[in-house]
Protein backbone atom coordinates (compact mmCIF):
# COMPACT_ATOMS: atom_id res chain seq x y z
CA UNK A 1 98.03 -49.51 221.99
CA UNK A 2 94.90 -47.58 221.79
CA UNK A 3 94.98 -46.80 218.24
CA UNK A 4 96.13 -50.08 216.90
CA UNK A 5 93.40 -51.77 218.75
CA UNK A 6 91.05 -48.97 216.85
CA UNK A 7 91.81 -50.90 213.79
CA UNK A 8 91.90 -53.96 215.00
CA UNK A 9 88.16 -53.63 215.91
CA UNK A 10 87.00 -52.37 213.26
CA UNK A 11 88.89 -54.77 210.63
CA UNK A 12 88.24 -57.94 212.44
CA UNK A 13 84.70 -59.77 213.23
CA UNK A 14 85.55 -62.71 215.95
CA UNK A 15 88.73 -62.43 217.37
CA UNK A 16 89.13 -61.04 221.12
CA UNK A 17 91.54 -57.84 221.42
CA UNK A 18 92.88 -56.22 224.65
CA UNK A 19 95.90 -54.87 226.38
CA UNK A 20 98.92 -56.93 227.11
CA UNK A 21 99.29 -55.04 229.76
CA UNK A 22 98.37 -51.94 230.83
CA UNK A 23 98.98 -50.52 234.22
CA UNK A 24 97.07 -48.24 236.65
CA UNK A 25 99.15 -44.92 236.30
CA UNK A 26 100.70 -44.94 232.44
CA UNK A 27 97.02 -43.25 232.44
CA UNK A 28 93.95 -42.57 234.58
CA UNK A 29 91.73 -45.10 235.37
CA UNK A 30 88.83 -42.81 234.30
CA UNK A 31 90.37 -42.98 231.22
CA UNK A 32 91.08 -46.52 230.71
CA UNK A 33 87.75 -47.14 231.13
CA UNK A 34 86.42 -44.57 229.18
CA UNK A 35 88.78 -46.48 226.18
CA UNK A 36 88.16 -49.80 226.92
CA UNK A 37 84.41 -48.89 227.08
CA UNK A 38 84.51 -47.43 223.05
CA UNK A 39 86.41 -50.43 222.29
CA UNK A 40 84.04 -52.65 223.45
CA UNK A 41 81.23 -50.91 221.86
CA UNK A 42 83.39 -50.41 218.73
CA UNK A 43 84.38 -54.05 218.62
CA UNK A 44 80.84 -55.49 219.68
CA UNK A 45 81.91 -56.50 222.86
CA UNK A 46 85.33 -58.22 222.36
CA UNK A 47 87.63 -56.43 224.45
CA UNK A 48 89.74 -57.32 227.21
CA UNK A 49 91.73 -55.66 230.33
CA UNK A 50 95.03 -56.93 230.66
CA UNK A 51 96.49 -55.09 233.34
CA UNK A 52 99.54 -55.42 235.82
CA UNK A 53 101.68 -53.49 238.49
CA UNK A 54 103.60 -51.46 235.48
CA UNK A 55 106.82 -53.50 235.69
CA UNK A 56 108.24 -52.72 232.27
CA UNK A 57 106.72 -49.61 230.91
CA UNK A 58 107.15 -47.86 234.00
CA UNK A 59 111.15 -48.54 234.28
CA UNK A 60 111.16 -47.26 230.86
CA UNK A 61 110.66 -44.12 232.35
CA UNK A 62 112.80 -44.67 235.30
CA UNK A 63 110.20 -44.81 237.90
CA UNK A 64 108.54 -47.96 239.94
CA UNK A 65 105.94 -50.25 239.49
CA UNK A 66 102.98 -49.04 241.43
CA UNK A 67 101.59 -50.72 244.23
CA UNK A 68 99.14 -54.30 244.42
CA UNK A 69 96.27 -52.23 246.27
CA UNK A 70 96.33 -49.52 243.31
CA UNK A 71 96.15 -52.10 241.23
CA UNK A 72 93.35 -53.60 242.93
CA UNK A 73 91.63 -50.15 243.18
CA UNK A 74 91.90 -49.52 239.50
CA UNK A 75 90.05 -53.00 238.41
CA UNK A 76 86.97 -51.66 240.06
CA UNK A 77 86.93 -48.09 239.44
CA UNK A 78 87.03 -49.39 235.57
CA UNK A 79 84.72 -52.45 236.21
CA UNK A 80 82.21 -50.07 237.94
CA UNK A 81 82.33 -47.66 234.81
CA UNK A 82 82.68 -49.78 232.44
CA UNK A 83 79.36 -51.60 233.42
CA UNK A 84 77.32 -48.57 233.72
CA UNK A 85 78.02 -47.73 237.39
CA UNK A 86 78.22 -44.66 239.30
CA UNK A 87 81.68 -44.32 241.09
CA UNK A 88 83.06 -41.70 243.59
CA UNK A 89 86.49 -41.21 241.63
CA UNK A 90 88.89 -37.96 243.85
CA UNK A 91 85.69 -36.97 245.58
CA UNK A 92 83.60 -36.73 242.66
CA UNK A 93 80.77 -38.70 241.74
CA UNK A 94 81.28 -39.78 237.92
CA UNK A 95 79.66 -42.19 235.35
CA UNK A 96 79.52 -43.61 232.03
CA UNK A 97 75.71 -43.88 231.29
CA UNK A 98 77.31 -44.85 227.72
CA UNK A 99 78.28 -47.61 228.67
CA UNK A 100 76.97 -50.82 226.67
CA UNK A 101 78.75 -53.41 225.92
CA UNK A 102 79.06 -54.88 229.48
CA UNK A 103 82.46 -55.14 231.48
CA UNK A 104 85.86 -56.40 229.87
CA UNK A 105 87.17 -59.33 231.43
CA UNK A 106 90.43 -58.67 233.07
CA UNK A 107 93.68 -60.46 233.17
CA UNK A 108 95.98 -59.79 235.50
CA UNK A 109 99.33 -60.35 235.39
CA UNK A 110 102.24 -61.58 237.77
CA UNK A 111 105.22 -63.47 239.05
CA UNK A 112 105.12 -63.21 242.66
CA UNK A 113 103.08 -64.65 245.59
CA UNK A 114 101.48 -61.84 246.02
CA UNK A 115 100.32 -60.51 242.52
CA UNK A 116 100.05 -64.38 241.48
CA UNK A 117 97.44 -64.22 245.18
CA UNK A 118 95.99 -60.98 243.84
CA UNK A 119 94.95 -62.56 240.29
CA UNK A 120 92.99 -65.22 241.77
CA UNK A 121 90.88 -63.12 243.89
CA UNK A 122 90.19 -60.63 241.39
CA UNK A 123 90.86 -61.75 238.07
CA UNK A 124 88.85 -63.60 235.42
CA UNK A 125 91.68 -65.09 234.17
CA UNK A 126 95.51 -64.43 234.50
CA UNK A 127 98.69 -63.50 232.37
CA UNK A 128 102.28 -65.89 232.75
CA UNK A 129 104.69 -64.77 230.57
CA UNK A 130 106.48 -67.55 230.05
CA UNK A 131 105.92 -71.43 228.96
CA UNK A 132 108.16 -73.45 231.86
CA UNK A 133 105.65 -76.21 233.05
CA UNK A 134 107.08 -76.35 236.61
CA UNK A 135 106.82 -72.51 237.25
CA UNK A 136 103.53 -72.34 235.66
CA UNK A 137 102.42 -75.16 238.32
CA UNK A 138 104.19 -73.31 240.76
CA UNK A 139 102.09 -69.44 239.78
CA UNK A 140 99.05 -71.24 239.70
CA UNK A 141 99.17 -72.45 243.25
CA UNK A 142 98.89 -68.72 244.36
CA UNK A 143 96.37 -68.70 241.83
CA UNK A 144 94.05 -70.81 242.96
CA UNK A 145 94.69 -69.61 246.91
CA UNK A 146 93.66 -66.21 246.16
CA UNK A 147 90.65 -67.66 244.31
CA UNK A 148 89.72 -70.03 247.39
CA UNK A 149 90.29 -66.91 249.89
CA UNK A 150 87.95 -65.36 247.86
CA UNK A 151 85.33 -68.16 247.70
CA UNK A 152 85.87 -67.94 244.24
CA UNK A 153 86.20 -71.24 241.75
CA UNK A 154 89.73 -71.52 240.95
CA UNK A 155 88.35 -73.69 237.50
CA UNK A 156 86.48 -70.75 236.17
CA UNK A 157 90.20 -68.45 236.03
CA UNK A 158 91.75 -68.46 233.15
CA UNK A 159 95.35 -68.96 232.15
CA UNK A 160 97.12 -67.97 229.74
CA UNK A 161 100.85 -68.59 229.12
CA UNK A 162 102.74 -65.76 226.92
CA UNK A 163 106.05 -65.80 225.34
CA UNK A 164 108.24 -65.40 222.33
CA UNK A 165 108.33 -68.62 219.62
CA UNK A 166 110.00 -69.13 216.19
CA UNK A 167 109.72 -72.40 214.60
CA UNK A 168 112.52 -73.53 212.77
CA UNK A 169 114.31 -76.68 212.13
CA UNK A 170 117.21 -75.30 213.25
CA UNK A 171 117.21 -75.06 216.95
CA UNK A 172 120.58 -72.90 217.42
CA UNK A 173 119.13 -70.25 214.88
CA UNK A 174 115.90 -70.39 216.44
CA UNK A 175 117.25 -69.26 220.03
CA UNK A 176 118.49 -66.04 218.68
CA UNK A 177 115.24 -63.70 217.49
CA UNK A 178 113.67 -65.18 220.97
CA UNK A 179 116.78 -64.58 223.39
CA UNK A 180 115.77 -61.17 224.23
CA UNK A 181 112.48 -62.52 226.32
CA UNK A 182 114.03 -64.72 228.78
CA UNK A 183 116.20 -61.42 229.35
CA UNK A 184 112.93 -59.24 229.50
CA UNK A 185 111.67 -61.24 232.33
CA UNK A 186 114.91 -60.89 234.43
CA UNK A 187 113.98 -57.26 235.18
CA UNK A 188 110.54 -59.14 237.15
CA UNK A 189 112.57 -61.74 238.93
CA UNK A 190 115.53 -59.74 240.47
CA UNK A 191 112.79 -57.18 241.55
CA UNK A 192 111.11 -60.25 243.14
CA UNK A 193 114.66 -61.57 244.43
CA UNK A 194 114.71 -58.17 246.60
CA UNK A 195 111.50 -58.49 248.11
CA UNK A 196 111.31 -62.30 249.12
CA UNK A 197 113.65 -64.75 251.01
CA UNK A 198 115.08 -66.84 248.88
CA UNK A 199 113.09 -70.22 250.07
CA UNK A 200 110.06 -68.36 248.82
CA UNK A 201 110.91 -68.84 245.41
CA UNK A 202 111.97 -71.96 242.80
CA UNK A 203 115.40 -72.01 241.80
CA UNK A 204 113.98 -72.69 238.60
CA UNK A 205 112.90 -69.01 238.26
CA UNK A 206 115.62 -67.37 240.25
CA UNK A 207 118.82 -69.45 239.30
CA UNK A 208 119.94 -67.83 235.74
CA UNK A 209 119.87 -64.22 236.62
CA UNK A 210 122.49 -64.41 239.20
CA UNK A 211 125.33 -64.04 236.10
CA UNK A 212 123.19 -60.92 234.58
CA UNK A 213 125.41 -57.95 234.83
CA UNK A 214 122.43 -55.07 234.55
CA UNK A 215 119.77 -53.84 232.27
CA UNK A 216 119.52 -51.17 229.63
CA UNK A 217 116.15 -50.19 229.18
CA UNK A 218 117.01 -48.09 226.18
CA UNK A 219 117.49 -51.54 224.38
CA UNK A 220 113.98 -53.36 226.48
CA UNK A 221 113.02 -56.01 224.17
CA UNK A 222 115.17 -55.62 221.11
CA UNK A 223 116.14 -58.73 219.15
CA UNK A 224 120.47 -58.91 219.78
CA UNK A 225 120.43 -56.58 222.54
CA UNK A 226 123.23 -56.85 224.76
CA UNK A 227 120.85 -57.04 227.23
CA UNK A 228 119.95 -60.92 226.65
CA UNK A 229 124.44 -62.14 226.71
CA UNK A 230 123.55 -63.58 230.22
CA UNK A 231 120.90 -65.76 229.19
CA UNK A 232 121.77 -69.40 228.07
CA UNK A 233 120.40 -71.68 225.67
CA UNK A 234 118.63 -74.26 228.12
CA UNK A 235 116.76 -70.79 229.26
CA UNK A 236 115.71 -69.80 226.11
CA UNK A 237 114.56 -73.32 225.44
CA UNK A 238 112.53 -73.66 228.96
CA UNK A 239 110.70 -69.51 228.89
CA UNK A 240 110.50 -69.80 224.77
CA UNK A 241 108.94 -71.68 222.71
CA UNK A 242 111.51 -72.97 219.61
CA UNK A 243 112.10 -75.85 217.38
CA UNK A 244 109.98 -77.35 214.40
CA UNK A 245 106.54 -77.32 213.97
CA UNK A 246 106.19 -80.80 216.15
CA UNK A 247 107.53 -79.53 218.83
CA UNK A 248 105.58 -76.23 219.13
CA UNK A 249 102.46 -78.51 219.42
CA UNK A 250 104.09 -80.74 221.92
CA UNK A 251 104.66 -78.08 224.39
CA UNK A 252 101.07 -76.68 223.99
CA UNK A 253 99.65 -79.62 224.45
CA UNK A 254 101.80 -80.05 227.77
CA UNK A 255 100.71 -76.46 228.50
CA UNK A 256 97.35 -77.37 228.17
CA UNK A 257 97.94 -80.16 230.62
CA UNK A 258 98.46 -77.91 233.03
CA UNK A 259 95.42 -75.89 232.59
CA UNK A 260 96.18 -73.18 230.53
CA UNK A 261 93.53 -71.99 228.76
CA UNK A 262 95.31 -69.56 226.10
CA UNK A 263 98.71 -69.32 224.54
CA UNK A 264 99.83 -65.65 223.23
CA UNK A 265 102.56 -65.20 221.26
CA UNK A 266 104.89 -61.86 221.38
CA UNK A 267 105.35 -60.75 218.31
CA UNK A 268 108.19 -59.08 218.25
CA UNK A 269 111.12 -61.18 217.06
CA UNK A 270 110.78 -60.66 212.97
CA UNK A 271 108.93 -62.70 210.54
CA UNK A 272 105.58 -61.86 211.98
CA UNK A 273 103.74 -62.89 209.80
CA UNK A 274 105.61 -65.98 208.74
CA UNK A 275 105.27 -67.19 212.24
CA UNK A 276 101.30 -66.34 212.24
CA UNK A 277 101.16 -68.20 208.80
CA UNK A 278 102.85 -71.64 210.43
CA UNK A 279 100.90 -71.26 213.80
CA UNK A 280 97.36 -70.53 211.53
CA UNK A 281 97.84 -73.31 208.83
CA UNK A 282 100.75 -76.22 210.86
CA UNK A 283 100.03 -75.45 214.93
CA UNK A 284 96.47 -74.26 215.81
CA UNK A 285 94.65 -77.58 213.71
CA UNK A 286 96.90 -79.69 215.88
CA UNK A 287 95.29 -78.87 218.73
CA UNK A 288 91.64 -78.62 217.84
């Protein structure tokens, strides 16, 4: 993402940029920071770290997410350097005396207890990928837990909810370019079905993946994949955002009820840039 972010910094004057998300071993930490550092200086300061365990993008390759502690590990080391710091990195004392444009704020992002724990004790804000009130209420009270174990102030996280949209009049053809997501985050909850009991999670997130017959990564987030047949239509309207223009700014407005602070759309279901022409001149003034 390196690249387009590049020209996004250089083409752009206001708007924030960052990763959503990077993980700790796709590349070194040294060398995260070392990009996110030019960015920033690049951009005047307006990056961002989204970062997570490696969910997707490492089953891509057919190897495991890494670990909660790496990725705890990794948000210092690039902290530390990206503020200036001197850090002992495999032995070695290293440092970005470059370094200028203060520390990116980082998002992390998570489903689980645990990661959802882990992004309130170390996160300045964090990433939910999808827009389902009751499991958003539900992530943030791991959220704010990790924040209070930390003595930090559970207000001063920020949320942001991410998913796929498309606004149409025409609900039935608007489930279709947006089916894929709700399919994308299956791959997070049966990896979280394996690891807790099944009290220790809603029904609400667990329920519609027990019909999903597998995953082909070769076809991860494609619009008509095979990959999304399992998922049904009150899914796609609970994870998604679809519908007219009314109700997009209905369920932001709920969203923002809850607390979230920012609302990122995946682009990646065709029409970009009609979608970013609705949301800039129909949506967005709504909710100012």
């Amino acid at each position: 993402p390196y690249t387009l972010l590049t020209l996004m910094a250089v083409n752009t004057k206001q708007m924030r940029l960052g990763t959503c998300v990077t993980n700790p071993v796709v590349r070194d930490p040294t060398v995260t920071a070392s990009l996110l550092a030019t960015l920033n200086r690049i951009s005047g300061g307006r990056m961002d770290l989204g970062i997570g365990r490696g969910d997707s993008s490492r089953r891509v390759m057919g190897k495991k997410p890494t670990t909660l502690a790496r990725l705890e590990e990794t948000v210092r080391i690039i902290r530390d350097l990206t503020a200036g710091k001197q850090v002992v990195y495999d032995e070695k004392p290293i440092q970005m005396t470059w370094a200028s444009h203060g520390v990116p704020p980082v998002w992390v992002a998570g489903y689980g207890p645990k990661a959802l724990n882990c992004a309130g004790r170390i996160g300045d804000g964090v990433i939910l990928q999808f827009a389902d009130p009751d499991l958003i209420k539900w992530c943030l009270g791991f959220v704010r837990e990790g924040a209070e174990e930390a003595g930090r102030d559970f207000s001063q996280i920020r949320i942001m909810s991410a998913t796929a949209v498309w606004v149409s009049d025409d609900l039935a053809k608007a489930r279709e370019p947006v089916r894929w997501f709700p399919a994308l985050v299956s791959n997070h909850v049966v990896d979280l079905i394996s690891r807790y009991k099944p009290e220790e999670l809603p029904e609400g997130l667990t329920a519609y993946v027990r019909d999903r017959k597998g995953y082909d990564y070769l076809h991860h987030a494609q619009v008509g994949s095979s990959n999304a047949e399992f998922v049904t239509d009150e899914i796609v309207d609970r994870y998604c955002i679809v519908g007219p223009v009314q109700e997009h700014i209905r369920r932001l407005k709920e969203l923002e009820a809850l607390g979230v602070t920012q609302f990122n759309i995946y682009l990646m279901c065709g029409e970009e840039e009609k979608t970013l022409e609705i949301y800039g001149r129909d949506v967005i003034p709504a909710l100012r």
